[in-house]
N, C-alpha and C. Protein backbone atom coordinates (compact mmCIF):
# COMPACT_ATOMS: atom_id res chain seq x y z
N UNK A 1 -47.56 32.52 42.40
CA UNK A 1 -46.88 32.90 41.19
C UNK A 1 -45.55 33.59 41.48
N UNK A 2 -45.76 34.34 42.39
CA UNK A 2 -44.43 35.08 42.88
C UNK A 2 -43.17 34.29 43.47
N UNK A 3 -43.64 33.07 43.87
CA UNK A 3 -42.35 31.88 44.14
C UNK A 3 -41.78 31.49 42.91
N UNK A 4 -42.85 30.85 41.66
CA UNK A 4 -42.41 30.69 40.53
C UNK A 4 -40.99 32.04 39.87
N UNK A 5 -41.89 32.80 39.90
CA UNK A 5 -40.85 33.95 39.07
C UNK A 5 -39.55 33.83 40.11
N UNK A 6 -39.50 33.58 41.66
CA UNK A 6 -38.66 33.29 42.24
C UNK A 6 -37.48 32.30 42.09
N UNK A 7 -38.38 31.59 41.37
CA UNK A 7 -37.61 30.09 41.25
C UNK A 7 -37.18 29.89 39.83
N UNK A 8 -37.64 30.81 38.93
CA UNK A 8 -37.19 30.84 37.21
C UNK A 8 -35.92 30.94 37.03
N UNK A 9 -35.31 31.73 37.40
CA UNK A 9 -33.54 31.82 37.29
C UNK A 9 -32.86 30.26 37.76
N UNK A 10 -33.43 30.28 38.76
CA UNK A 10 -32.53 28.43 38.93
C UNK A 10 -33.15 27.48 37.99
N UNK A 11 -34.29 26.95 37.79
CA UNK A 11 -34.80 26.44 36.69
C UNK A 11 -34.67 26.46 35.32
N UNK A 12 -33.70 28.33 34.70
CA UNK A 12 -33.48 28.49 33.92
C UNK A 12 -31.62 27.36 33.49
N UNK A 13 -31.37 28.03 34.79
CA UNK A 13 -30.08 27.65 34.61
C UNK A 13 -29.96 25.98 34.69
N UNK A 14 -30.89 25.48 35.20
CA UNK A 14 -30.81 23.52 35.30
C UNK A 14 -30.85 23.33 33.90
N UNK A 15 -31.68 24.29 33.49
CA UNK A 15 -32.46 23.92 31.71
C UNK A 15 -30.96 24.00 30.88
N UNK A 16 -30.09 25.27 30.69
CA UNK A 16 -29.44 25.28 30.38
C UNK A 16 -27.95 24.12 30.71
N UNK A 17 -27.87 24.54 32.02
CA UNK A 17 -27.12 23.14 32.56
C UNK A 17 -27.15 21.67 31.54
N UNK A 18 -28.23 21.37 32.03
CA UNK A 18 -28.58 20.14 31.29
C UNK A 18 -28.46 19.94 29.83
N UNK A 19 -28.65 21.08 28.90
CA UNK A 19 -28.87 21.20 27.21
C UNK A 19 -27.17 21.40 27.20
N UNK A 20 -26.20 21.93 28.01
CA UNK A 20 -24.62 22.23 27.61
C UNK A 20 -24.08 20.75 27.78
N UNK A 21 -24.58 20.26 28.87
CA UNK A 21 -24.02 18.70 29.09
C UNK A 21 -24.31 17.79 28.00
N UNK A 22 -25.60 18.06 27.71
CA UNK A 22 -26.31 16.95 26.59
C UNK A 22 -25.18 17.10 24.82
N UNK A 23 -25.12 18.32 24.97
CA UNK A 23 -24.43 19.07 23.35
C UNK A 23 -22.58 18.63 24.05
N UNK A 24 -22.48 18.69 25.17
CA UNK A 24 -20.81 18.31 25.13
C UNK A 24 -20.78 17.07 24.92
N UNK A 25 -21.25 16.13 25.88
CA UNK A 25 -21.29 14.72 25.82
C UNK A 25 -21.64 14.12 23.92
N UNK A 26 -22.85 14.73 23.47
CA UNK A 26 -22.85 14.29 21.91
C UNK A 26 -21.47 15.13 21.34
N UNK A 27 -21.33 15.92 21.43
CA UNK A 27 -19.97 16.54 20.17
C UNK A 27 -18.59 15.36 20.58
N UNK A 28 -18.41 14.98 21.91
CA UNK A 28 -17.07 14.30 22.54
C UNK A 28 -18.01 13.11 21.46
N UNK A 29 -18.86 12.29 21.76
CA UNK A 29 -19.55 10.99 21.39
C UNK A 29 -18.67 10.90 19.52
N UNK A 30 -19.66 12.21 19.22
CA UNK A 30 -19.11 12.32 17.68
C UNK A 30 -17.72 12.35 17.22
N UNK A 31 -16.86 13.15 18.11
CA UNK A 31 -15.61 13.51 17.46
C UNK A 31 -15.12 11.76 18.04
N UNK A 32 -15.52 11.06 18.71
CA UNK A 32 -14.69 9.90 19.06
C UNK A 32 -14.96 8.77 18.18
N UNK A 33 -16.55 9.07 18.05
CA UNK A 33 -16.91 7.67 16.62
C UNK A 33 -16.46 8.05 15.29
N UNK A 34 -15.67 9.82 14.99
CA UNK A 34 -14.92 9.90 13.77
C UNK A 34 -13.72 9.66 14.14
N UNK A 35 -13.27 9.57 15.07
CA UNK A 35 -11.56 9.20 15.29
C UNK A 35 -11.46 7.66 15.17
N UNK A 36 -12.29 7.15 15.48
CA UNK A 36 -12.33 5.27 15.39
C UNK A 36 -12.86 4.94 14.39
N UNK A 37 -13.65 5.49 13.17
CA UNK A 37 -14.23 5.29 12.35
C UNK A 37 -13.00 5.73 11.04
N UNK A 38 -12.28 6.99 11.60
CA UNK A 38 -10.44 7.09 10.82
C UNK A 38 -9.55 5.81 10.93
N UNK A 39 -9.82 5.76 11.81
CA UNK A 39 -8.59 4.56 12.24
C UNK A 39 -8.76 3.31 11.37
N UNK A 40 -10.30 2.83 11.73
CA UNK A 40 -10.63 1.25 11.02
C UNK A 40 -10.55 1.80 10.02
N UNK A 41 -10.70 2.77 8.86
CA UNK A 41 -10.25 3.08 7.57
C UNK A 41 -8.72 2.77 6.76
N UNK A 42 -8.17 3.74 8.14
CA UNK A 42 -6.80 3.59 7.99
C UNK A 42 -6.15 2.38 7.97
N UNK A 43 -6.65 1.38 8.90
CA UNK A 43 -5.93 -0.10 9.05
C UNK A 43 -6.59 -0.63 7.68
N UNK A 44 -7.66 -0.82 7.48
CA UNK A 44 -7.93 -1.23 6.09
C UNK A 44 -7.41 -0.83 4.74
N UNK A 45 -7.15 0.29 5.08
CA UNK A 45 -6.31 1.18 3.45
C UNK A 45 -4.60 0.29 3.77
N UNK A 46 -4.19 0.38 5.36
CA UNK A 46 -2.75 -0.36 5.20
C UNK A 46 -3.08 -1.64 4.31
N UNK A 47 -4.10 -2.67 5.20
CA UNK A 47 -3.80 -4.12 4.85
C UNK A 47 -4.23 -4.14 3.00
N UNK A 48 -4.88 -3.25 2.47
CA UNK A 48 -4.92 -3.10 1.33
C UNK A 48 -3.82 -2.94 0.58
N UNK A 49 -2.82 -1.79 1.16
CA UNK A 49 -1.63 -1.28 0.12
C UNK A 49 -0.82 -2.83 0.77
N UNK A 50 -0.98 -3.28 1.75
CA UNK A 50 -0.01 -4.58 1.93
C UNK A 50 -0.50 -5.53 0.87
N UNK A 51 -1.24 -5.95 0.74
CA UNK A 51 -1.53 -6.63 0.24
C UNK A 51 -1.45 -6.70 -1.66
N UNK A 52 -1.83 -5.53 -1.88
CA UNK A 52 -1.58 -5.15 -3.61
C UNK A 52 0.76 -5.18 -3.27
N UNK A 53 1.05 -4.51 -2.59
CA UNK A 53 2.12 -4.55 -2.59
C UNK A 53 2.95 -6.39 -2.61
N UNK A 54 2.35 -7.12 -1.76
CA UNK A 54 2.26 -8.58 -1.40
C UNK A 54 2.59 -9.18 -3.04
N UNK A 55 0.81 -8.94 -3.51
CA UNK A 55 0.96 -9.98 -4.90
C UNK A 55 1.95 -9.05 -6.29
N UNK A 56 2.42 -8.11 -6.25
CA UNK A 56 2.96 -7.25 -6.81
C UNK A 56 4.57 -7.54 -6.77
N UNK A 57 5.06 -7.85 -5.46
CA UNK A 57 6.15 -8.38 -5.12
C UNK A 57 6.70 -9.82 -5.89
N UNK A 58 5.51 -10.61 -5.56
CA UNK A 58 5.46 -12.16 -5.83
C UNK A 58 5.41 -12.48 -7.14
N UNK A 59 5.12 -11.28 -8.25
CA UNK A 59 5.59 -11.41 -9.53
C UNK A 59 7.07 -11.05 -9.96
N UNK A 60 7.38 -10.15 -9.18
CA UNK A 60 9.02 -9.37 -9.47
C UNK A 60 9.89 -10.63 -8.88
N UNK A 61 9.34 -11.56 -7.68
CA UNK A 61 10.38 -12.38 -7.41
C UNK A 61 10.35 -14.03 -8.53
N UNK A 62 9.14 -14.15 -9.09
CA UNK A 62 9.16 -14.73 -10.00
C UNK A 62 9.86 -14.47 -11.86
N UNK A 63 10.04 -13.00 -11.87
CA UNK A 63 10.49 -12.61 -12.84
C UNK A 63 11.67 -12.60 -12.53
N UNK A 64 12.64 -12.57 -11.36
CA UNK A 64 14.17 -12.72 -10.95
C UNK A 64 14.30 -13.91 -11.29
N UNK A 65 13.35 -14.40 -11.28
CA UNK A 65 14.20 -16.46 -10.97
C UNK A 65 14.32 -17.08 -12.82
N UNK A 66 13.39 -16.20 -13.58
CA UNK A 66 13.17 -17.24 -15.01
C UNK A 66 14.51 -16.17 -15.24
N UNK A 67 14.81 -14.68 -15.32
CA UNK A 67 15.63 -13.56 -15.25
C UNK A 67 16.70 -14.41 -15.06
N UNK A 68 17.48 -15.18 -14.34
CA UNK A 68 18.29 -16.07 -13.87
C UNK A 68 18.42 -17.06 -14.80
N UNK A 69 17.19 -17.61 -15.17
CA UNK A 69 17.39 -18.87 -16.35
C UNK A 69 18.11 -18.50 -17.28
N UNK A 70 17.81 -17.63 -17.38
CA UNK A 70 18.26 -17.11 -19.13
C UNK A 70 19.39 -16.13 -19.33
N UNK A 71 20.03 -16.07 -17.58
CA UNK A 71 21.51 -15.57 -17.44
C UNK A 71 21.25 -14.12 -17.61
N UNK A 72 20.30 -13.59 -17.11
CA UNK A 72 19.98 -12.46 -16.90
C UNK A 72 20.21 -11.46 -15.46
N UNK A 73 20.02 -12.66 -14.79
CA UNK A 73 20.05 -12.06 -13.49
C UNK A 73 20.85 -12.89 -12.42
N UNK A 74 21.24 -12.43 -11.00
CA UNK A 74 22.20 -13.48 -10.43
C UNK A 74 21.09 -14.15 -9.34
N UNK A 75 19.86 -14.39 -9.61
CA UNK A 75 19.25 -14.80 -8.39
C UNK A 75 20.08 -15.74 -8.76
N UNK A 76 19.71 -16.85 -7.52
CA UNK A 76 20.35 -18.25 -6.79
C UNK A 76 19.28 -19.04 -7.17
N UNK A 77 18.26 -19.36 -7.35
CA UNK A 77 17.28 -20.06 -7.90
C UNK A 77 16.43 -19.68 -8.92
N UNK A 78 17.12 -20.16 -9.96
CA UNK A 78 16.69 -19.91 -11.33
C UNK A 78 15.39 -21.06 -11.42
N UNK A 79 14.24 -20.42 -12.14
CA UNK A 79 13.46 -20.86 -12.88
C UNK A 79 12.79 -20.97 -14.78
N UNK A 80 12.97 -21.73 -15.19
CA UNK A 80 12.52 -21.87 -16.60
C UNK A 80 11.16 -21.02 -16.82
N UNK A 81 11.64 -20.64 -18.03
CA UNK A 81 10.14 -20.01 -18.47
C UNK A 81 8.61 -21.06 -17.82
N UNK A 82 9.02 -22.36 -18.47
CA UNK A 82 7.88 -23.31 -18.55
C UNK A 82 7.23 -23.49 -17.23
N UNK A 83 8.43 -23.72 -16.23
CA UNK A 83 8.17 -23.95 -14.52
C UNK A 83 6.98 -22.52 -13.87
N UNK A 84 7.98 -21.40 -14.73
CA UNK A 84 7.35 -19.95 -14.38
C UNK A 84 5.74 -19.99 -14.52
N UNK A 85 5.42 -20.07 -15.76
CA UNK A 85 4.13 -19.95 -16.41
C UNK A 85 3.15 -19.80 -15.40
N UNK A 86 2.86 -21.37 -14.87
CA UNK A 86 1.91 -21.13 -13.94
C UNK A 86 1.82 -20.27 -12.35
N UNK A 87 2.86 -20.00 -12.19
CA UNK A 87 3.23 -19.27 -11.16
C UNK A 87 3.02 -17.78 -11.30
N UNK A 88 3.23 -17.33 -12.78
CA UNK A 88 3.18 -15.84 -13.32
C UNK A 88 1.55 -15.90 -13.43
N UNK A 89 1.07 -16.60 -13.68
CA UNK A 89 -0.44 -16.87 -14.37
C UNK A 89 -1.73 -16.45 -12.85
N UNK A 90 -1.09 -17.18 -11.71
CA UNK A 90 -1.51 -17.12 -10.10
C UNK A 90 -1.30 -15.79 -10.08
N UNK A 91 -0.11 -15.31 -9.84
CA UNK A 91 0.47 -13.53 -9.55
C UNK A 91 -0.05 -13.02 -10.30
N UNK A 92 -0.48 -12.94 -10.86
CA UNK A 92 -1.24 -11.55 -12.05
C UNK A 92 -2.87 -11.61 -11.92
N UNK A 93 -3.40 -13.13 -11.68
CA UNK A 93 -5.38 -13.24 -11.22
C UNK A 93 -4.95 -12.62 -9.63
N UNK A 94 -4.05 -12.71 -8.94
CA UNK A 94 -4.01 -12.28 -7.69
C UNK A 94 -4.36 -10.89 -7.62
N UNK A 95 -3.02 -10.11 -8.45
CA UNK A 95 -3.10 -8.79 -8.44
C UNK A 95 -4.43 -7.68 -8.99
N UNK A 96 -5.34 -8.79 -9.90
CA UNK A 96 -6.75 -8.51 -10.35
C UNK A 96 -7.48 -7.93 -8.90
N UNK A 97 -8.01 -8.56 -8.25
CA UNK A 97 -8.87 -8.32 -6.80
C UNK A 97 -8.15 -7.41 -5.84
N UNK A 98 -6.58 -7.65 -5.92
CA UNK A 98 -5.91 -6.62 -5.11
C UNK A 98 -5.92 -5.03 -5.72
N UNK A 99 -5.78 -5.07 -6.66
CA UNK A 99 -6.01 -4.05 -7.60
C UNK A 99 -6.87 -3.24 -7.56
N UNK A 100 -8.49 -4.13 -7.69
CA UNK A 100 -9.16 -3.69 -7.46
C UNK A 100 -9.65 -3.00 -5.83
N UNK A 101 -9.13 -3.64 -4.95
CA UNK A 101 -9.39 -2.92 -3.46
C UNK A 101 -8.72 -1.87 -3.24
N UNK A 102 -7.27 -2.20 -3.89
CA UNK A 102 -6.52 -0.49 -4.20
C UNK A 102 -7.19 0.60 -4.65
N UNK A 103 -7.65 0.57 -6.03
CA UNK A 103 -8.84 1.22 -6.66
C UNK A 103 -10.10 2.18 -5.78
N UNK A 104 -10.54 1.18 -4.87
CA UNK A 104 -11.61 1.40 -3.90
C UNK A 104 -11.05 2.08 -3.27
N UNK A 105 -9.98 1.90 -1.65
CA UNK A 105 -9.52 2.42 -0.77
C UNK A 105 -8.40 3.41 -1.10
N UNK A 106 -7.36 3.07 -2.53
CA UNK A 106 -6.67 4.16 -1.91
C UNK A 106 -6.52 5.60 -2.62
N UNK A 107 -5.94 6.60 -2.08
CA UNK A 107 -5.92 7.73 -2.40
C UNK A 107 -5.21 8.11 -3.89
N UNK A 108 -5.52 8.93 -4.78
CA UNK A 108 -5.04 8.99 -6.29
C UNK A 108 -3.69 8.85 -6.20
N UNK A 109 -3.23 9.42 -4.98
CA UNK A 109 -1.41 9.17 -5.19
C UNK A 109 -0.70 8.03 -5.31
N UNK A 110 -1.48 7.42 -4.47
CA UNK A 110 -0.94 5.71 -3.93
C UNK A 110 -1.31 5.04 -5.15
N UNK A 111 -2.08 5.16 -5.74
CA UNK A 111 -3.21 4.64 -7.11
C UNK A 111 -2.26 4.88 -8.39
N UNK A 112 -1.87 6.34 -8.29
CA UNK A 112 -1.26 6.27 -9.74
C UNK A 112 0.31 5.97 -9.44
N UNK A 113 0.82 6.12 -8.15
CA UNK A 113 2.32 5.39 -8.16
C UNK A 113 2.24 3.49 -8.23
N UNK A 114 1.49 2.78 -7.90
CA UNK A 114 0.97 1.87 -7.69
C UNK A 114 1.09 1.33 -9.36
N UNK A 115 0.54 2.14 -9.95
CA UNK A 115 0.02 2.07 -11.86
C UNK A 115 1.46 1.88 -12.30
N UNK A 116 2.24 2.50 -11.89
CA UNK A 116 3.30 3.56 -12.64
C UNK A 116 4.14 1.90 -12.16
N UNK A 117 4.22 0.88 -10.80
CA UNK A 117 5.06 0.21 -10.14
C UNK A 117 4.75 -1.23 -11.16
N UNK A 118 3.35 -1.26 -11.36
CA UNK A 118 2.36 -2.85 -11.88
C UNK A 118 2.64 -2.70 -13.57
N UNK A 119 3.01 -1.29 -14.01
CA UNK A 119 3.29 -1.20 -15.31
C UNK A 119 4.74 -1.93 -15.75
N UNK A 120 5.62 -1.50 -14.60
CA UNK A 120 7.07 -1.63 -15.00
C UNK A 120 7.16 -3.44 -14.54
N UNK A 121 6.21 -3.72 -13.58
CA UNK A 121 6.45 -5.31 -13.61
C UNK A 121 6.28 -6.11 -14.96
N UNK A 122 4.89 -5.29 -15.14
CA UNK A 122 4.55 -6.50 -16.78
C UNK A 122 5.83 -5.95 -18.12
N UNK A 123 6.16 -4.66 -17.66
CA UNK A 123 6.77 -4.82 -18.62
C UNK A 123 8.22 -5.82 -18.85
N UNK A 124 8.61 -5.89 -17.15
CA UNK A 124 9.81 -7.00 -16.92
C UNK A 124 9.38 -8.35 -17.55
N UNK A 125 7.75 -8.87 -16.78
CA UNK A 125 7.43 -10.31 -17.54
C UNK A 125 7.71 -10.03 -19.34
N UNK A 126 7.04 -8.94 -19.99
CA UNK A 126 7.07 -9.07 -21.38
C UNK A 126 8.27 -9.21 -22.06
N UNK A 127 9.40 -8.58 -21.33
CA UNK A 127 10.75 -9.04 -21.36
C UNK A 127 10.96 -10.48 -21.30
N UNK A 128 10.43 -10.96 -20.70
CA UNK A 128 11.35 -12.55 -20.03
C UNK A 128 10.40 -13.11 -20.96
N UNK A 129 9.36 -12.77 -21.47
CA UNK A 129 8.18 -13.95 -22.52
C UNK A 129 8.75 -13.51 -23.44
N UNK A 130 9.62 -12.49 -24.15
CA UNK A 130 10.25 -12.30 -25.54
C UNK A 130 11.90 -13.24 -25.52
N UNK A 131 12.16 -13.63 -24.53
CA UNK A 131 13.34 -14.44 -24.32
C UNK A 131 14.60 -13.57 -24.57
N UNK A 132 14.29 -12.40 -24.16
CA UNK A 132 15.23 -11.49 -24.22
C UNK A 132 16.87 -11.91 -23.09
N UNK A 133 18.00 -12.28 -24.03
CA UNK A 133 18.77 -12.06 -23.08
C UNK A 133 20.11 -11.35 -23.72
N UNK A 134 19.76 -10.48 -21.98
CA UNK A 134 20.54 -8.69 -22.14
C UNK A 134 20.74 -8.72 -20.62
N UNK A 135 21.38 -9.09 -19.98
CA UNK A 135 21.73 -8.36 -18.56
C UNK A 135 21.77 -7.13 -18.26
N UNK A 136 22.17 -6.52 -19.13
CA UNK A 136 22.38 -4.34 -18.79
C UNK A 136 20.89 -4.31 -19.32
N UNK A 137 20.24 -4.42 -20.26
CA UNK A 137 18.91 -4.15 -20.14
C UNK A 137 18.04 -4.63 -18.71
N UNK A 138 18.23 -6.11 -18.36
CA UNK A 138 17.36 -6.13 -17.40
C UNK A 138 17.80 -5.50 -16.09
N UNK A 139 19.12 -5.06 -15.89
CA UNK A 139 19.29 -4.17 -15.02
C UNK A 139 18.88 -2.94 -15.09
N UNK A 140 18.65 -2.19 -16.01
CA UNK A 140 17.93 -1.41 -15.82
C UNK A 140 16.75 -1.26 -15.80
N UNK A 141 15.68 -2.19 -16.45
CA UNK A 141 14.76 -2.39 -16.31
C UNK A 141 14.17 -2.73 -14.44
N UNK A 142 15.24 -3.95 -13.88
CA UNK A 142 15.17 -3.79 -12.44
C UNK A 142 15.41 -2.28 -11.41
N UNK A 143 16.05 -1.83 -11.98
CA UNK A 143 16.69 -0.42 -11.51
C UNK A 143 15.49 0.35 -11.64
N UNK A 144 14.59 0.34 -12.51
CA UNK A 144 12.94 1.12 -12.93
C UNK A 144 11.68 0.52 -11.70
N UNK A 145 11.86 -1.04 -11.77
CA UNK A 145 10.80 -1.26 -11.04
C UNK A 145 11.10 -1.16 -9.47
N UNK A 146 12.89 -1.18 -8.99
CA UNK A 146 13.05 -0.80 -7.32
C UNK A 146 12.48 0.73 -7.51
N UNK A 147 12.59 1.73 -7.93
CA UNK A 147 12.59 3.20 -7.95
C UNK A 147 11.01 3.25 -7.95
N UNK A 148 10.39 2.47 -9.35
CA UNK A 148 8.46 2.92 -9.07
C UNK A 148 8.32 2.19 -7.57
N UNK A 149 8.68 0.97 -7.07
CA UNK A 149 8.45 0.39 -5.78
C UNK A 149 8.37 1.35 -5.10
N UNK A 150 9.57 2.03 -4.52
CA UNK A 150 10.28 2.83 -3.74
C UNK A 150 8.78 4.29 -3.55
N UNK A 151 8.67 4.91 -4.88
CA UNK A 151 7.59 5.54 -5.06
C UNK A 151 6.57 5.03 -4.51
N UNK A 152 6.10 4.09 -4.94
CA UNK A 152 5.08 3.26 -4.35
C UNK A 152 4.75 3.47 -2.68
N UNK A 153 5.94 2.68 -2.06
CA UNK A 153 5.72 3.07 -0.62
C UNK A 153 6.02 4.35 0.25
N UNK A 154 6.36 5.33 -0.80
CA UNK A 154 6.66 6.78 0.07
C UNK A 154 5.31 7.23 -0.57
N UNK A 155 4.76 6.64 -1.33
CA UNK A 155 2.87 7.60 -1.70
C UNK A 155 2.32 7.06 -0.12
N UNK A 156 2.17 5.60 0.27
CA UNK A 156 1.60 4.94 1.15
C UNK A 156 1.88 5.64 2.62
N UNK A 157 3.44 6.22 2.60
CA UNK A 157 3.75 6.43 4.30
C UNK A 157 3.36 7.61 4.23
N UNK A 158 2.87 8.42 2.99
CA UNK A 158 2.54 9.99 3.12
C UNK A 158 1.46 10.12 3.14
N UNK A 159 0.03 9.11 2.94
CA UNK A 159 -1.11 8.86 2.90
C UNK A 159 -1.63 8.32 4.38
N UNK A 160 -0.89 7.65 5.25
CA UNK A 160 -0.83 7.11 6.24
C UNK A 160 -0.09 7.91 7.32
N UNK A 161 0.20 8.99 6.98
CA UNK A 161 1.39 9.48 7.84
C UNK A 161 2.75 8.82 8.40
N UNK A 162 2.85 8.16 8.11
CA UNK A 162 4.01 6.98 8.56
C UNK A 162 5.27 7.89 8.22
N UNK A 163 6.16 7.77 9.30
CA UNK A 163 8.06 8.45 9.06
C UNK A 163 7.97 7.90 7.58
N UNK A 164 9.16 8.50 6.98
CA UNK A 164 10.40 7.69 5.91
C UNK A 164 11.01 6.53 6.20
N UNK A 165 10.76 5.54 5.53
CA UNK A 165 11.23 4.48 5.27
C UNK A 165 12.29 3.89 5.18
N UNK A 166 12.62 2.77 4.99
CA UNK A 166 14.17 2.48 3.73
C UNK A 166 13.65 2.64 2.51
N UNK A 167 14.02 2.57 1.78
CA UNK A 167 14.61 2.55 -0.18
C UNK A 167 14.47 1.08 -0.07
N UNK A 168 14.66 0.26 0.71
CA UNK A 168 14.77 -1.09 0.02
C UNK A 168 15.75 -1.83 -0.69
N UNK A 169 16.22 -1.01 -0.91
CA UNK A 169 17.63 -1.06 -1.93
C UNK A 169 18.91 -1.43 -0.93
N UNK A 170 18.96 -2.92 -1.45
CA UNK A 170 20.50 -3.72 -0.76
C UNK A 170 20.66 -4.25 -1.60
N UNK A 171 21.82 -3.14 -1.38
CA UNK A 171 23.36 -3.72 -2.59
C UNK A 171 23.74 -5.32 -2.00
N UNK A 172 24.06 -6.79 -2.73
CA UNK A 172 24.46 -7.67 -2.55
C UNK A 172 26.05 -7.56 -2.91
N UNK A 173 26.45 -7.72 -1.55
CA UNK A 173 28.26 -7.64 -2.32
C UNK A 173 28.72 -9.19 -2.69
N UNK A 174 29.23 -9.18 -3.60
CA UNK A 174 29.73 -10.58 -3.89
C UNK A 174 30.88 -11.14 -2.64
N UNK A 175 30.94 -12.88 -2.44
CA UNK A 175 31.53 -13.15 -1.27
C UNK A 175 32.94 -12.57 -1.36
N UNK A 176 33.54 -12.55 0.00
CA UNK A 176 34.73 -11.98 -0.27
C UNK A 176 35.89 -13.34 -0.94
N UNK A 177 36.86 -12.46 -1.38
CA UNK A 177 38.13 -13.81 -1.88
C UNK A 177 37.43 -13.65 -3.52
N UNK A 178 36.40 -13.62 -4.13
CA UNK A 178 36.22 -14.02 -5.50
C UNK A 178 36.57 -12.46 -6.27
């Protein structure tokens, strides 16, 4: 017995040994399956805001082109209301499902600048379906939906941590000589 009590202090300390290794190795285990378990979040919340941003886009460049028909706007490839239709009809069931994954993944900021960006689009289409033609209106109306955009992706790089961006905003100078 007297070897035992001899031998308790080293036995104590293996015991302990062993229980500090076991608790470091799980806490490193844990803090690493929440750092990779952040990440695949994070890449999914991007390809999400890409993607709502994607079909969100693809209506504003369809609203430039009928915007153009009707001498509203200077795109270079004008489209007719009629040509538009089905093209506006695609972009808007698109933005349904994208919408909805926004909804899911992203954070209230990104969500309600997002609202504030998809509002000012339909309100451009409801413009171009009233056959409104006003150039200084739809410029400002364009001037509303670059600025909610703009909002849009500074909610996303502040949710993501991502630097500052561009604005997006390029001025087109007309060619020179005219």
């Amino acid at each position: 017995m007297p070897e035992f009590i001899q031998q308790l202090p080293a036995l104590i300390g293996v015991i302990v040994g062993a229980l500090g290794s076991y608790l470091a190795i799980t806490r490193g285990d844990r803090a690493r399956f929440q750092r990779e378990q952040a990440a695949r979040w994070e890449e999914r919340r991007l390809a999400v805001y890409g993607d709502y941003a994607r079909v969100v886009k693809q209506t504003v460049t369809l609203t430039y082109r009928v915007a153009a028909h009707l001498g509203n706007d200077p795109h270079p490839h004008s489209l007719s209301p009629e040509e538009a239709a089905p093209h506006l009809a695609e972009a808007a069931i698109a933005r349904d499902p994208a919408g909805e994954a926004l909804l899911m993944l992203g954070t209230p900021d990104v969500v309600d600048k997002a609202r504030v960006w998809v509002l000012t689009v339909i309100e451009m289409e409801r413009f171009l379906r009233e056959d409104i033609r006003d150039p200084d209106a739809w410029s400002t109306l364009l001037e509303r939906q670059r600025t909610s955009r703009e909002g849009y992706y500074q909610a996303v790089r502040r949710d993501l941590a991502l630097p500052p961006g561009h604005s997006g905003s390029w001025p087109v100078s007309p060619p020179q000589g005219v």
